[in-house]
C-alpha atoms as a PDB file:
ATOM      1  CA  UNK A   1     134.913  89.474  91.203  1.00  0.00           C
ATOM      2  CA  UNK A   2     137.154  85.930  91.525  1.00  0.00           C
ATOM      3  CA  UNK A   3     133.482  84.555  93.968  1.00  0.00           C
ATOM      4  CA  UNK A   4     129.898  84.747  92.217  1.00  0.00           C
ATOM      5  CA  UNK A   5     127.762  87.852  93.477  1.00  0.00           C
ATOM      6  CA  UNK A   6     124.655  87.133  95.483  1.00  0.00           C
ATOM      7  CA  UNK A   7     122.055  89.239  95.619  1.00  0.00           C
ATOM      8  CA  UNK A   8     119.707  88.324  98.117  1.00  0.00           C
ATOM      9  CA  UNK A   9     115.584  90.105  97.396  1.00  0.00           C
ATOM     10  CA  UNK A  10     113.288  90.275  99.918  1.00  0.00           C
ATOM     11  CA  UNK A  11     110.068  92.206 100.840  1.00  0.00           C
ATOM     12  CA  UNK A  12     107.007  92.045 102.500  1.00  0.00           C
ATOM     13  CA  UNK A  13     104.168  89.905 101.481  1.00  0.00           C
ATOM     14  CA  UNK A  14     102.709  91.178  97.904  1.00  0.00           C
ATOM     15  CA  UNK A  15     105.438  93.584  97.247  1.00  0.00           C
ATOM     16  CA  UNK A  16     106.107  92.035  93.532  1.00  0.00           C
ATOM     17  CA  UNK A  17     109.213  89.903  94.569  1.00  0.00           C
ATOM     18  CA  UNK A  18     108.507  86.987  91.739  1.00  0.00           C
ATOM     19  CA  UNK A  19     107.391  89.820  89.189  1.00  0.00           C
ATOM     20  CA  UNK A  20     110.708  91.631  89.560  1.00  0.00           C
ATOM     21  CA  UNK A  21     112.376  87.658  89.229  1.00  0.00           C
ATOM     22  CA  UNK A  22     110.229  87.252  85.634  1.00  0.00           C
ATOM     23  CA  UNK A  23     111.349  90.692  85.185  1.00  0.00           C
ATOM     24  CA  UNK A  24     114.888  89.604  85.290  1.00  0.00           C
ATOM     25  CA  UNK A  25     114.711  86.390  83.716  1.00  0.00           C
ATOM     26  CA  UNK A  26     112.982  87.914  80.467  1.00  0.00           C
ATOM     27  CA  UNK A  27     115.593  90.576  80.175  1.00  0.00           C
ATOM     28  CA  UNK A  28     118.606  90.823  77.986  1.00  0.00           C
ATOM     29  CA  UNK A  29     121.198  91.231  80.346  1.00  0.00           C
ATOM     30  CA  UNK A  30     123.553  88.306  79.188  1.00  0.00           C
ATOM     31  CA  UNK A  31     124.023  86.970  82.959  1.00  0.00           C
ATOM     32  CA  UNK A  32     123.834  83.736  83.542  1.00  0.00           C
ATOM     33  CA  UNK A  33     122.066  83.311  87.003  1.00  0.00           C
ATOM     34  CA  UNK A  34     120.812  80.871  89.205  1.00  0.00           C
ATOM     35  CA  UNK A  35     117.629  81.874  91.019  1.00  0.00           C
ATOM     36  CA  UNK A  36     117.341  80.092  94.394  1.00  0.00           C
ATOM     37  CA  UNK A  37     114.239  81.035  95.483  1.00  0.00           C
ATOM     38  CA  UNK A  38     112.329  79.897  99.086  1.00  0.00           C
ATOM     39  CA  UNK A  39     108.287  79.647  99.413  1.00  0.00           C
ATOM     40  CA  UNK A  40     106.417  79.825 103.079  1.00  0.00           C
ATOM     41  CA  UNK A  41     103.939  77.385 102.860  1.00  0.00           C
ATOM     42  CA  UNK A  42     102.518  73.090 102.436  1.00  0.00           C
ATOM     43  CA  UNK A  43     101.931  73.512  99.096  1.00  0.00           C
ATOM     44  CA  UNK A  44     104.629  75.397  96.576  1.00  0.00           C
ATOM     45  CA  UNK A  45     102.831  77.816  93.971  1.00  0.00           C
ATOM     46  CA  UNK A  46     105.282  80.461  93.511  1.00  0.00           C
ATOM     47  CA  UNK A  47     107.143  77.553  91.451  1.00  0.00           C
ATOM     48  CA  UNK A  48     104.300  78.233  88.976  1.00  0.00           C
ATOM     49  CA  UNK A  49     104.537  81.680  88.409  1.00  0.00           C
ATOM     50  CA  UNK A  50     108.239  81.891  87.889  1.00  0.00           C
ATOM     51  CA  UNK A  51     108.841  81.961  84.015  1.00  0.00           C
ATOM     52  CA  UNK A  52     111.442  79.411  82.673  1.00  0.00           C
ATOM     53  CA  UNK A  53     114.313  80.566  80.909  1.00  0.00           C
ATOM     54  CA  UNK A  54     117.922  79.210  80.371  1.00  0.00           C
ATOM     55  CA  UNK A  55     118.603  80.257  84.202  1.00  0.00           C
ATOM     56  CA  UNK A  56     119.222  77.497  86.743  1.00  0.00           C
ATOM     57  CA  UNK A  57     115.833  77.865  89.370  1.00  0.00           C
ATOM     58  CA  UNK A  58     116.125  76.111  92.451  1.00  0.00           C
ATOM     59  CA  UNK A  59     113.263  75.953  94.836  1.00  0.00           C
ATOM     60  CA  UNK A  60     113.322  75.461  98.599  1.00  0.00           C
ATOM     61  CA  UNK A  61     110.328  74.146  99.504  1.00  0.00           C
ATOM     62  CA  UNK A  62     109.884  72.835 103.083  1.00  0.00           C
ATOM     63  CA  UNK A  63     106.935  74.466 104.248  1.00  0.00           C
ATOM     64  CA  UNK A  64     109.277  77.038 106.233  1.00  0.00           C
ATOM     65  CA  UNK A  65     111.188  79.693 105.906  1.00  0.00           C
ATOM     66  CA  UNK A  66     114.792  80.116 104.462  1.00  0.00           C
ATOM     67  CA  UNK A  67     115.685  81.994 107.718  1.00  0.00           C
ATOM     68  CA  UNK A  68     115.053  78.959 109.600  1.00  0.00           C
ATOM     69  CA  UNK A  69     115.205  74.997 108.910  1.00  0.00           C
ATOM     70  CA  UNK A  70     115.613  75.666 105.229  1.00  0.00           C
ATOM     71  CA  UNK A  71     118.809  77.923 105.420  1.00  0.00           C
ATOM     72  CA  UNK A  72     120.489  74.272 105.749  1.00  0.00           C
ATOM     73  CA  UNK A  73     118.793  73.683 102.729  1.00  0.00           C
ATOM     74  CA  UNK A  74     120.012  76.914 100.716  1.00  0.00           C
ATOM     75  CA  UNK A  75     123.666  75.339 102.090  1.00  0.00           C
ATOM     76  CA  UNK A  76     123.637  72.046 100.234  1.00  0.00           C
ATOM     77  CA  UNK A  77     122.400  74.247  97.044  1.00  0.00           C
ATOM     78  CA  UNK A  78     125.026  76.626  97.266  1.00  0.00           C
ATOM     79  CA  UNK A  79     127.447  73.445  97.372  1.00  0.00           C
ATOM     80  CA  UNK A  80     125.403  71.810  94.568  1.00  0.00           C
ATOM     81  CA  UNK A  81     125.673  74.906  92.490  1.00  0.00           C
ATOM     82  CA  UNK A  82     129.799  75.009  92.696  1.00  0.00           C
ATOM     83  CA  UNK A  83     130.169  71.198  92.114  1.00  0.00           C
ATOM     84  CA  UNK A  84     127.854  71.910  88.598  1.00  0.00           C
ATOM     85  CA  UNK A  85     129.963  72.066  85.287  1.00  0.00           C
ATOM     86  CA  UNK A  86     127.478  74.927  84.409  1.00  0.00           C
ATOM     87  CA  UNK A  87     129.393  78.187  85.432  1.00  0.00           C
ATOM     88  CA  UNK A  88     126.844  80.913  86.679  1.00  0.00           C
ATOM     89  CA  UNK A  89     127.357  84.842  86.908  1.00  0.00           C
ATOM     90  CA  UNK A  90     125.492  85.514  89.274  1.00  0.00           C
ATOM     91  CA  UNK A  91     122.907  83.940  91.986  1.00  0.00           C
ATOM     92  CA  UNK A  92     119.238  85.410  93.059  1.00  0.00           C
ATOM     93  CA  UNK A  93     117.833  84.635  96.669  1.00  0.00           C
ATOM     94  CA  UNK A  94     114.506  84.934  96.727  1.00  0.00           C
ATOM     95  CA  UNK A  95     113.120  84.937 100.117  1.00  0.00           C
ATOM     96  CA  UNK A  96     109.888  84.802 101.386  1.00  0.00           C
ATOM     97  CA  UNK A  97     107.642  87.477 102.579  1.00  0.00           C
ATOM     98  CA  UNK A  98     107.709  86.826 106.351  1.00  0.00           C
ATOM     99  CA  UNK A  99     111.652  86.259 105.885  1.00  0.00           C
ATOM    100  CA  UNK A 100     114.264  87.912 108.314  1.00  0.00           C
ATOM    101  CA  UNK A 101     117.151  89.102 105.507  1.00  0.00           C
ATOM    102  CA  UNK A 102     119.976  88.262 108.332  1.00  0.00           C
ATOM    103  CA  UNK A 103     120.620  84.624 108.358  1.00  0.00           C
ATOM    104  CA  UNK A 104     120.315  84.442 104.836  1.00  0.00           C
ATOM    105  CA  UNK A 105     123.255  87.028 104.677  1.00  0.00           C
ATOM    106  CA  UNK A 106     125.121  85.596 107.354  1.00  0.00           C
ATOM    107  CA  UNK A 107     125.626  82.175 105.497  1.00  0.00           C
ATOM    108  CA  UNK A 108     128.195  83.824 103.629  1.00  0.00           C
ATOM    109  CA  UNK A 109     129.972  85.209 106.381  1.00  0.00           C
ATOM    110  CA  UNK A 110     129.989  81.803 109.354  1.00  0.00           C
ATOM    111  CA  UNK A 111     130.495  79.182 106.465  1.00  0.00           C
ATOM    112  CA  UNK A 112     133.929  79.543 104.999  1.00  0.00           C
ATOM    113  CA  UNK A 113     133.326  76.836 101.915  1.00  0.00           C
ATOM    114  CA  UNK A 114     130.358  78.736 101.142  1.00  0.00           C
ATOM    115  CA  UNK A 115     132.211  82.268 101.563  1.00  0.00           C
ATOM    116  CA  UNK A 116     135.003  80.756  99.455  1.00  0.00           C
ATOM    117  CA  UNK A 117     133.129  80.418  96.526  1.00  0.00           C
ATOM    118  CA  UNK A 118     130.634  82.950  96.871  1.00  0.00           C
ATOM    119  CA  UNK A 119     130.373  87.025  98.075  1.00  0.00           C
ATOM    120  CA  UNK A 120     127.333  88.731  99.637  1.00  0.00           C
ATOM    121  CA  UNK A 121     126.595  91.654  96.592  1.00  0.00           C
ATOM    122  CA  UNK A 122     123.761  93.802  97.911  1.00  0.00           C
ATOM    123  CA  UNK A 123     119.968  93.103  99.912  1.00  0.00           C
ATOM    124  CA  UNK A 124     117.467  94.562  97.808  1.00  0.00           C
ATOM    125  CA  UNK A 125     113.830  94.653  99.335  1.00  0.00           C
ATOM    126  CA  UNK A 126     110.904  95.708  97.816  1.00  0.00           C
ATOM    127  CA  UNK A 127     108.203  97.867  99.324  1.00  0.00           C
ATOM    128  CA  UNK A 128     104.682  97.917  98.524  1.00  0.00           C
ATOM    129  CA  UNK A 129     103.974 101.620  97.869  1.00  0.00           C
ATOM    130  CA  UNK A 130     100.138 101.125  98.517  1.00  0.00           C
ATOM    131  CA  UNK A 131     100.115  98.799 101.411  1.00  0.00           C
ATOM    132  CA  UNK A 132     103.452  99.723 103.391  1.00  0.00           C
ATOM    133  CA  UNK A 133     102.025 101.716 105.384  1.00  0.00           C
ATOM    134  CA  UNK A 134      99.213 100.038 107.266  1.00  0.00           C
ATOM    135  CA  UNK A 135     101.958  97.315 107.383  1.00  0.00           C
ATOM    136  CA  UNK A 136     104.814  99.190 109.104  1.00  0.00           C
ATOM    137  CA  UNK A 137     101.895 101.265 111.670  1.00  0.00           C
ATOM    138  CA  UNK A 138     100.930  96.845 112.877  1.00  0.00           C
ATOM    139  CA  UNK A 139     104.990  96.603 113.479  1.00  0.00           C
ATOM    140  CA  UNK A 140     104.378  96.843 117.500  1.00  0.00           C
ATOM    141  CA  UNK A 141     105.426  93.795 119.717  1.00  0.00           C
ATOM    142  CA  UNK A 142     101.995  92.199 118.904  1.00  0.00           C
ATOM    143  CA  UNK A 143     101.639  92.851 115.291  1.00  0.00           C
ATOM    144  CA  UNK A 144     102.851  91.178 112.151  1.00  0.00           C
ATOM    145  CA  UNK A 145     104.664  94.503 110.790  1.00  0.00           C
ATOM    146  CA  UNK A 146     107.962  93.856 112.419  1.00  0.00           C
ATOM    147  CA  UNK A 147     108.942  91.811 109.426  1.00  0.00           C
ATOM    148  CA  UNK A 148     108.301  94.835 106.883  1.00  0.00           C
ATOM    149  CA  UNK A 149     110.516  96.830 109.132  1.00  0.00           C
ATOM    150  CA  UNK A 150     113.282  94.077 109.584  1.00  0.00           C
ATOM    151  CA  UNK A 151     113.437  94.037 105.913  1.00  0.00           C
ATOM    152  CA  UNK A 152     113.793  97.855 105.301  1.00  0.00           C
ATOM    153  CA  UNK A 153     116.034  98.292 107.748  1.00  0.00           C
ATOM    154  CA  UNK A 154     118.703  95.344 106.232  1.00  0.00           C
ATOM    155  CA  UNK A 155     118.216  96.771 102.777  1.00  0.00           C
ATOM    156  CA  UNK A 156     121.109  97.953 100.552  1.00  0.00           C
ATOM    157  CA  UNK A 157     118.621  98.954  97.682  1.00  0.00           C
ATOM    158  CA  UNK A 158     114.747 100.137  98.258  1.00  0.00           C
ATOM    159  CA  UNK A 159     112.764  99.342  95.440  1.00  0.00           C
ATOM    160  CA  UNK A 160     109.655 101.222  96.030  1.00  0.00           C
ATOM    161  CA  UNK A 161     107.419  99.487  94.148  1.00  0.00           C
ATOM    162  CA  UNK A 162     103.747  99.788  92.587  1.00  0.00           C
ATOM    163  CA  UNK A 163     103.997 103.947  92.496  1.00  0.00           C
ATOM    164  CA  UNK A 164     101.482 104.240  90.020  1.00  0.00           C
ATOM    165  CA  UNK A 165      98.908 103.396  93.014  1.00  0.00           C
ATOM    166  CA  UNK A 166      99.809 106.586  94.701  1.00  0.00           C
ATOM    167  CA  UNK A 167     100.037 109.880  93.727  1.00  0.00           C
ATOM    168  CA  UNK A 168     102.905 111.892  94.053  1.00  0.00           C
ATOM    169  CA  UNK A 169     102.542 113.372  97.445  1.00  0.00           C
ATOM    170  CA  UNK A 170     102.095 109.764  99.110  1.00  0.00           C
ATOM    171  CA  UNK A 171     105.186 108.650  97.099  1.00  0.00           C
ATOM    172  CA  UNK A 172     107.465 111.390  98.888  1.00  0.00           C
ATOM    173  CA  UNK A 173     105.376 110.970 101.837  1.00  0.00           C
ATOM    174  CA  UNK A 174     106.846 107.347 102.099  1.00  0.00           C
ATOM    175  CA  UNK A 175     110.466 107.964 101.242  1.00  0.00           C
ATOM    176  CA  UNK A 176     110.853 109.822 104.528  1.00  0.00           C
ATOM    177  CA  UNK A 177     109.471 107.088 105.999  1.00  0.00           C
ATOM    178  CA  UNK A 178     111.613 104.991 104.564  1.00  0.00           C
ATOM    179  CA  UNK A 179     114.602 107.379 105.542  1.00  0.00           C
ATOM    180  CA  UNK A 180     113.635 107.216 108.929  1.00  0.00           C
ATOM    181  CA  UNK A 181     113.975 103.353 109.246  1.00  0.00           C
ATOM    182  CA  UNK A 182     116.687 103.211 106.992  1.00  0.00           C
ATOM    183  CA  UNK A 183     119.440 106.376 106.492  1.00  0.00           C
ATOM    184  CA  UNK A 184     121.642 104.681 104.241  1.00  0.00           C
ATOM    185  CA  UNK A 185     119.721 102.614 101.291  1.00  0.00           C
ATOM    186  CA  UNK A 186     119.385 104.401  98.029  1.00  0.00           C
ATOM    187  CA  UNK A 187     115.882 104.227  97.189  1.00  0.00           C
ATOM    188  CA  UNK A 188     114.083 103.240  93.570  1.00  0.00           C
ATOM    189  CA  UNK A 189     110.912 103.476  92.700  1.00  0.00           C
ATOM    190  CA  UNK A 190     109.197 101.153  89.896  1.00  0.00           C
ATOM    191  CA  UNK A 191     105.638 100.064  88.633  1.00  0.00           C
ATOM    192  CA  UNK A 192     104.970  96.343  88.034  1.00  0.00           C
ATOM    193  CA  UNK A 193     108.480  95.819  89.520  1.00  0.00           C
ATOM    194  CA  UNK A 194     110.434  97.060  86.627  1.00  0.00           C
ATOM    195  CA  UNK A 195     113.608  98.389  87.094  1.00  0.00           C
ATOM    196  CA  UNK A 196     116.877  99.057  85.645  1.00  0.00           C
ATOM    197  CA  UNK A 197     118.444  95.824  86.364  1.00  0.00           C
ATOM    198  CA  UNK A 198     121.793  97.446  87.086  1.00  0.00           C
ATOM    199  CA  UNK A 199     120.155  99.089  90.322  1.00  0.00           C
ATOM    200  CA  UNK A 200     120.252  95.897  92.000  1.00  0.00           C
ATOM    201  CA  UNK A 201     122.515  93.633  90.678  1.00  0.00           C
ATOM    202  CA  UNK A 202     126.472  94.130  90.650  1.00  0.00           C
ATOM    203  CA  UNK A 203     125.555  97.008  93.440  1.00  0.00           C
ATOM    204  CA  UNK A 204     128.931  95.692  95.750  1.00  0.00           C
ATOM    205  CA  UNK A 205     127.232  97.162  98.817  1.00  0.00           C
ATOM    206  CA  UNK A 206     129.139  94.456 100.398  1.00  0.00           C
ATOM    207  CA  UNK A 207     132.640  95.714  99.042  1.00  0.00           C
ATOM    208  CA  UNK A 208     132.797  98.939  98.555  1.00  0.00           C
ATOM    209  CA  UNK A 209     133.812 101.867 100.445  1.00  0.00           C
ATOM    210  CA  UNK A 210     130.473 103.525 101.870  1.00  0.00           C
ATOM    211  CA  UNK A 211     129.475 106.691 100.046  1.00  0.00           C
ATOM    212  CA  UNK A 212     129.861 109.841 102.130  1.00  0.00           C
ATOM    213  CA  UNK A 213     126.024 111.171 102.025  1.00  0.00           C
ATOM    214  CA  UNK A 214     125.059 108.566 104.412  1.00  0.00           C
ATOM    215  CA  UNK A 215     125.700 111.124 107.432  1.00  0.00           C
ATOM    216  CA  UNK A 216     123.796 114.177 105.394  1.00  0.00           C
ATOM    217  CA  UNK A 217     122.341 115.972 108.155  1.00  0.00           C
ATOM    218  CA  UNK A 218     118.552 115.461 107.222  1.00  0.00           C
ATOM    219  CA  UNK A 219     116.003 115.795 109.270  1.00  0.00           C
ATOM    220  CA  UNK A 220     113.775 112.649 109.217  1.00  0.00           C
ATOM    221  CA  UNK A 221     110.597 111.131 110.635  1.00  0.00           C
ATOM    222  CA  UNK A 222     112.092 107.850 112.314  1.00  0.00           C
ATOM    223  CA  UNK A 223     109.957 105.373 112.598  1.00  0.00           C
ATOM    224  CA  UNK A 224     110.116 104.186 116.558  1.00  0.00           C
ATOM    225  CA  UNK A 225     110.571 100.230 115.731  1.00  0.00           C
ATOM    226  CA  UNK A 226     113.734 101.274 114.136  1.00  0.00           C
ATOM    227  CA  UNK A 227     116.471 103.937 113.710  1.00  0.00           C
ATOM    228  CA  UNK A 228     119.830 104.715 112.390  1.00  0.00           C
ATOM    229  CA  UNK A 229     122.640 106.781 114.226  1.00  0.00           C
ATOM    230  CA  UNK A 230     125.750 107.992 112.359  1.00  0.00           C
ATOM    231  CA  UNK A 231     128.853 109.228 113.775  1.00  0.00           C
ATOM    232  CA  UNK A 232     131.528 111.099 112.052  1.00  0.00           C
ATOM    233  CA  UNK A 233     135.102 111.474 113.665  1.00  0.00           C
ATOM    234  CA  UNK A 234     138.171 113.531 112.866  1.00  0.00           C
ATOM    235  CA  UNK A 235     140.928 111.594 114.611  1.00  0.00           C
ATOM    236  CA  UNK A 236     142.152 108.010 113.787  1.00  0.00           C
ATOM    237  CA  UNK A 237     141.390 104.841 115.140  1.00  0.00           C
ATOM    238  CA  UNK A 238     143.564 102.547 117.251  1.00  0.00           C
ATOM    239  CA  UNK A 239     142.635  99.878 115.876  1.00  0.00           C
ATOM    240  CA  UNK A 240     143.045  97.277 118.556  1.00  0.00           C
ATOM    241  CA  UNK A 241     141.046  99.165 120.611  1.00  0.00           C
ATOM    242  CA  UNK A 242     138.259  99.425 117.949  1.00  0.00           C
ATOM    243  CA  UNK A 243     138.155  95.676 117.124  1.00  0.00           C
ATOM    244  CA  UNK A 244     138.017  95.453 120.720  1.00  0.00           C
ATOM    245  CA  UNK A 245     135.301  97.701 121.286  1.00  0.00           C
ATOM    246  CA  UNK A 246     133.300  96.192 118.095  1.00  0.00           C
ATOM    247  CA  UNK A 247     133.498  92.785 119.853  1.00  0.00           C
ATOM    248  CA  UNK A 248     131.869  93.925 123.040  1.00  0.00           C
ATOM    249  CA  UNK A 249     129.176  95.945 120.762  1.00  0.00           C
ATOM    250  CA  UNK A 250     127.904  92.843 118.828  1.00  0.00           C
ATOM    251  CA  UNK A 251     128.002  90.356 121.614  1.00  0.00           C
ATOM    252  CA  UNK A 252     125.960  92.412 123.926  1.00  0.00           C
ATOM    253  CA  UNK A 253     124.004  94.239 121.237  1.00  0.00           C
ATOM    254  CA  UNK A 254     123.682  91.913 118.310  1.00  0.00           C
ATOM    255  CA  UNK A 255     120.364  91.321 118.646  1.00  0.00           C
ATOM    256  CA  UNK A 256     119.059  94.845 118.435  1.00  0.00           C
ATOM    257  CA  UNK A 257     122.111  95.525 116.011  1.00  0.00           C
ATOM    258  CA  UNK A 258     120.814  95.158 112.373  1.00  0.00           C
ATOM    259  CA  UNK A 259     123.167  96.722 109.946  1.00  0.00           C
ATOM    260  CA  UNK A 260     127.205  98.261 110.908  1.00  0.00           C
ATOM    261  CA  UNK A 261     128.496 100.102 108.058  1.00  0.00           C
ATOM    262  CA  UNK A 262     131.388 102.541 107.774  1.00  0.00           C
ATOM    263  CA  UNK A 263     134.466 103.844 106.330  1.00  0.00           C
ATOM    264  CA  UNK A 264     137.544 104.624 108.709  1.00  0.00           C
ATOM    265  CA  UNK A 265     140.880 106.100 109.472  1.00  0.00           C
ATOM    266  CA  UNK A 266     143.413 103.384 111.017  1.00  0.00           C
ATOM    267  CA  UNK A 267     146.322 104.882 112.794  1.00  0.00           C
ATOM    268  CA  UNK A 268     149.591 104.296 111.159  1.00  0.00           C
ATOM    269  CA  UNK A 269     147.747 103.092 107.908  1.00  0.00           C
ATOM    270  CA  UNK A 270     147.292 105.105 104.533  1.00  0.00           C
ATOM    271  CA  UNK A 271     144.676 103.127 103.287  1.00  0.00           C
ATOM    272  CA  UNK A 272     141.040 103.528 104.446  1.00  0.00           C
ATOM    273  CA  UNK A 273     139.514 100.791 105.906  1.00  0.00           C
ATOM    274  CA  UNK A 274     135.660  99.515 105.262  1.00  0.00           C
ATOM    275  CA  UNK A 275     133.474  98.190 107.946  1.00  0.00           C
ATOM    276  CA  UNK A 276     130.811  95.906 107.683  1.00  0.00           C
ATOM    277  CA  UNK A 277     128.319  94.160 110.103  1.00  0.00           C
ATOM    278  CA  UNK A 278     125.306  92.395 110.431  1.00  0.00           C
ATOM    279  CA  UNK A 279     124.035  91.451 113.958  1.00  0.00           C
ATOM    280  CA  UNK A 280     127.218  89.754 115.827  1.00  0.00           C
ATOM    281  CA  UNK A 281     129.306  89.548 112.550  1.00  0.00           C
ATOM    282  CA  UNK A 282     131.411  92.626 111.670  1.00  0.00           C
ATOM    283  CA  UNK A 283     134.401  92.769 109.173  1.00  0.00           C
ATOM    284  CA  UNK A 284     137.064  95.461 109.390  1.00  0.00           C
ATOM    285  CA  UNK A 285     139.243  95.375 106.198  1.00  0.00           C
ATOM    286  CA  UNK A 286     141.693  97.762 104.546  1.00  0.00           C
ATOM    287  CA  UNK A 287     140.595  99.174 101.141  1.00  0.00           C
ATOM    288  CA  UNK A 288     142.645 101.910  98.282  1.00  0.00           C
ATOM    289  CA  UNK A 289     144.432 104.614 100.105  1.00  0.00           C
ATOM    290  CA  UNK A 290     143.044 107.875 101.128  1.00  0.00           C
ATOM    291  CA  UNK A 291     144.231 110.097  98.012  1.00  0.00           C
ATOM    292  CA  UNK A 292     143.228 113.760  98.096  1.00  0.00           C
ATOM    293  CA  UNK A 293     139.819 112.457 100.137  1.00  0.00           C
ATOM    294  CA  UNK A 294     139.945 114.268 103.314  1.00  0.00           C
ATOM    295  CA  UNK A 295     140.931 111.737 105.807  1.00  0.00           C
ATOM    296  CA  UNK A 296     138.154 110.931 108.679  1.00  0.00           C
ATOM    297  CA  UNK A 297     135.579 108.580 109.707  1.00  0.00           C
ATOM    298  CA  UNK A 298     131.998 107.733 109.106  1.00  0.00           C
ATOM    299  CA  UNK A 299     130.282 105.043 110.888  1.00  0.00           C
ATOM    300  CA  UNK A 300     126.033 104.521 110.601  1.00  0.00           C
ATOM    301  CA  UNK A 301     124.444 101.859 112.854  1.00  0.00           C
ATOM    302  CA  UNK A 302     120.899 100.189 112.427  1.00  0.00           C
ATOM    303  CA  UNK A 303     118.917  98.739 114.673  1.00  0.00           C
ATOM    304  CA  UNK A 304     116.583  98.867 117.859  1.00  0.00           C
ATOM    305  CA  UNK A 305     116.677 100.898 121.078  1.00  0.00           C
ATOM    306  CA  UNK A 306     120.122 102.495 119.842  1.00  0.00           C
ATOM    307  CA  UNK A 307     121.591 104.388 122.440  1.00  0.00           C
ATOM    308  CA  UNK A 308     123.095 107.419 120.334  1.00  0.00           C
ATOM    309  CA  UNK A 309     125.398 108.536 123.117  1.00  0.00           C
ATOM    310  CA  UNK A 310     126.877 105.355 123.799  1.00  0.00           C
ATOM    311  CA  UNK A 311     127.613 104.473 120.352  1.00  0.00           C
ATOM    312  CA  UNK A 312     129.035 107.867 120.050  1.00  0.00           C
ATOM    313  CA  UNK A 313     130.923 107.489 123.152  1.00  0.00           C
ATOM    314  CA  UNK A 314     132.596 104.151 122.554  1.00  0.00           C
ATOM    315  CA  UNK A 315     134.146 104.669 119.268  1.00  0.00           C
ATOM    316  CA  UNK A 316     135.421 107.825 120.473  1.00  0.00           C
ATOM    317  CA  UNK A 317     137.154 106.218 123.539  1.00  0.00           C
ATOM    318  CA  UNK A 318     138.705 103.843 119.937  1.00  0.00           C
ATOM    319  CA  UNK A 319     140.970 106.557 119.193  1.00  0.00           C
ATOM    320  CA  UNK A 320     142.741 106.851 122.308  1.00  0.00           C
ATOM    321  CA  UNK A 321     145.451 103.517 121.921  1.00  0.00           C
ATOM    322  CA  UNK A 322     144.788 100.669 124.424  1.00  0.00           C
ATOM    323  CA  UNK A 323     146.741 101.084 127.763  1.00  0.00           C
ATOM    324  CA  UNK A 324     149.665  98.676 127.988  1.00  0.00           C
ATOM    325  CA  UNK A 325     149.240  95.703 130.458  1.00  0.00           C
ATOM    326  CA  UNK A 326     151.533  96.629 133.565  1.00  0.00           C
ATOM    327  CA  UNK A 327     153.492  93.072 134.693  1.00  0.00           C
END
């Protein structure tokens, strides 16, 4: 890649975020990265725990988090980190635990000097095997799950972590509940937040064409905070009409709108084209041609309160071609 991957790792409080980041800094993986990482709180201590190595570590400290006052912060660091005469690989987010994944990903998307320089590779988040589930059962409008779920539903890579504190039924127990928040994330599992460090970084969920088992028909137990619907079409796109249509979906629904992700047929075009989105931000983009794939589309959306019909129902009205204005 001509921009320097980000990976951006997040997860909910005590899932083993700054073990997997000692993980990767003691490793012999011959990266040169830069770990930016963001701590909740007066008084830093996760500053402490982070092994030193040759990596650059950059620590946002504020007493907030990096999905609020401090994304300003990750900014300037970003800039800081092109402006260096050190050249780095690769950069590591490290959020906090109570951090909504979207901001942080949409820096790279509504600040073009920062999206010059620099391309959104993959959000990993790491679950707690023991713990996620009294977490995700407080996610209600009055408890302090909704973060855990947030996270898991943004994720490109699960990383279900600490599985040697639950035996082998609970572990499959909680990848269906995982599949029911999220459809589309492949899921890992680890102890002490080991894993094979080419899981999660170089992953290009941000640039690749989407892989085709996202609409499996499975059935799942969906977790009612959050769901995924994915639509599959035959006929082409107009595309006009589907940028058009995408535009109305994210400014009405961005909110609720988590994750867009999809692979398409364009009318008129050989090539497929990838689609990408994360709240009002979507990104429609032509990729290799077709080949002896079978031509079609496959769309999954993430969110809250999706209305399956509608979704299904608007980009089908994309493949009819936009009426002409009549003078």
């Amino acid at each position: 890649m001509s921009k320097i991957p980000v990976t951006v790792l997040t997860g909910f409080l005590g899932a083993g975020k700054t073990t997997l980041v000692n993980h990767i800094l003691t490793a012999d993986h011959g990266h040169r990265i830069a770990i930016i990482e963001n701590e909740f709180g007066e008084i830093p201590i996760d500053d402490a725990l982070v092994l030193r190595s040759d990596e650059q570590f950059f620590e946002l400290s504020n007493g907030c988090c990096i999905c609020c006052t401090a994304r300003t912060d990750l900014v300037e660091t970003l800039r800081k980190l092109v402006e260096r005469k050190e050249k780095i690989d690769r950069v590591l987010i490290e959020t906090t635990g109570l951090a909504d994944p979207n901001p942080v990903a949409q820096t790279f998307y509504v600040d073009d000097e920062i999206g010059e320089h620099f391309a959104l590779d993959a959000i990993v988040t790491l679950v707690d095997a023991k713990h996620i589930d009294r977490h995700l059962d407080e996610a209600g409008p009055d408890g302090v799950g909704h973060q855990a779920v947030d996270q898991i539903a943004f994720a490109d890579r699960l990383v279900l972590n600490k599985v040697d504190l639950v035996d082998e039924a609970g572990v499959a127990a909680l990848r269906e509940r995982l599949r029911g928040i999220n459809a589309t994330a492949e899921i890992i599992t680890s102890s002490y937040s080991r894993v094979d460090l080419d899981d999660i970084l170089g992953v290009g969920a941000f640039n690749r064409i989407v892989h085709p088992a996202w609409l499996d028909e499975q059935e799942h137990f969906h977790d009612p905070a959050v769901t995924s619907v994915g639509v599959e079409l035959a006929e082409d796109f107009d595309e006009a009409s589907l940028r058009a249509w995408l535009a109305e979906l994210t400014a009405e629904h961005g909110d609720d709108l988590y994750r867009l992700k999809g692979v398409v047929a364009v009318r008129g075009d050989a090539r497929r084209h990838v689609l990408q989105g994360i709240h009002r931000i979507f990104e429609l983009r032509a990729a290799d041609p077709w080949g002896r794939d079978a031509r079609g589309s496959k769309v999954v959306f993430i969110g809250r309160n999706l209305d399956h019909e509608m979704l299904t129902e608007g980009l089908r009205a994309c493949t009819r071609p936009v009426p002409a204005e009549v003078s």
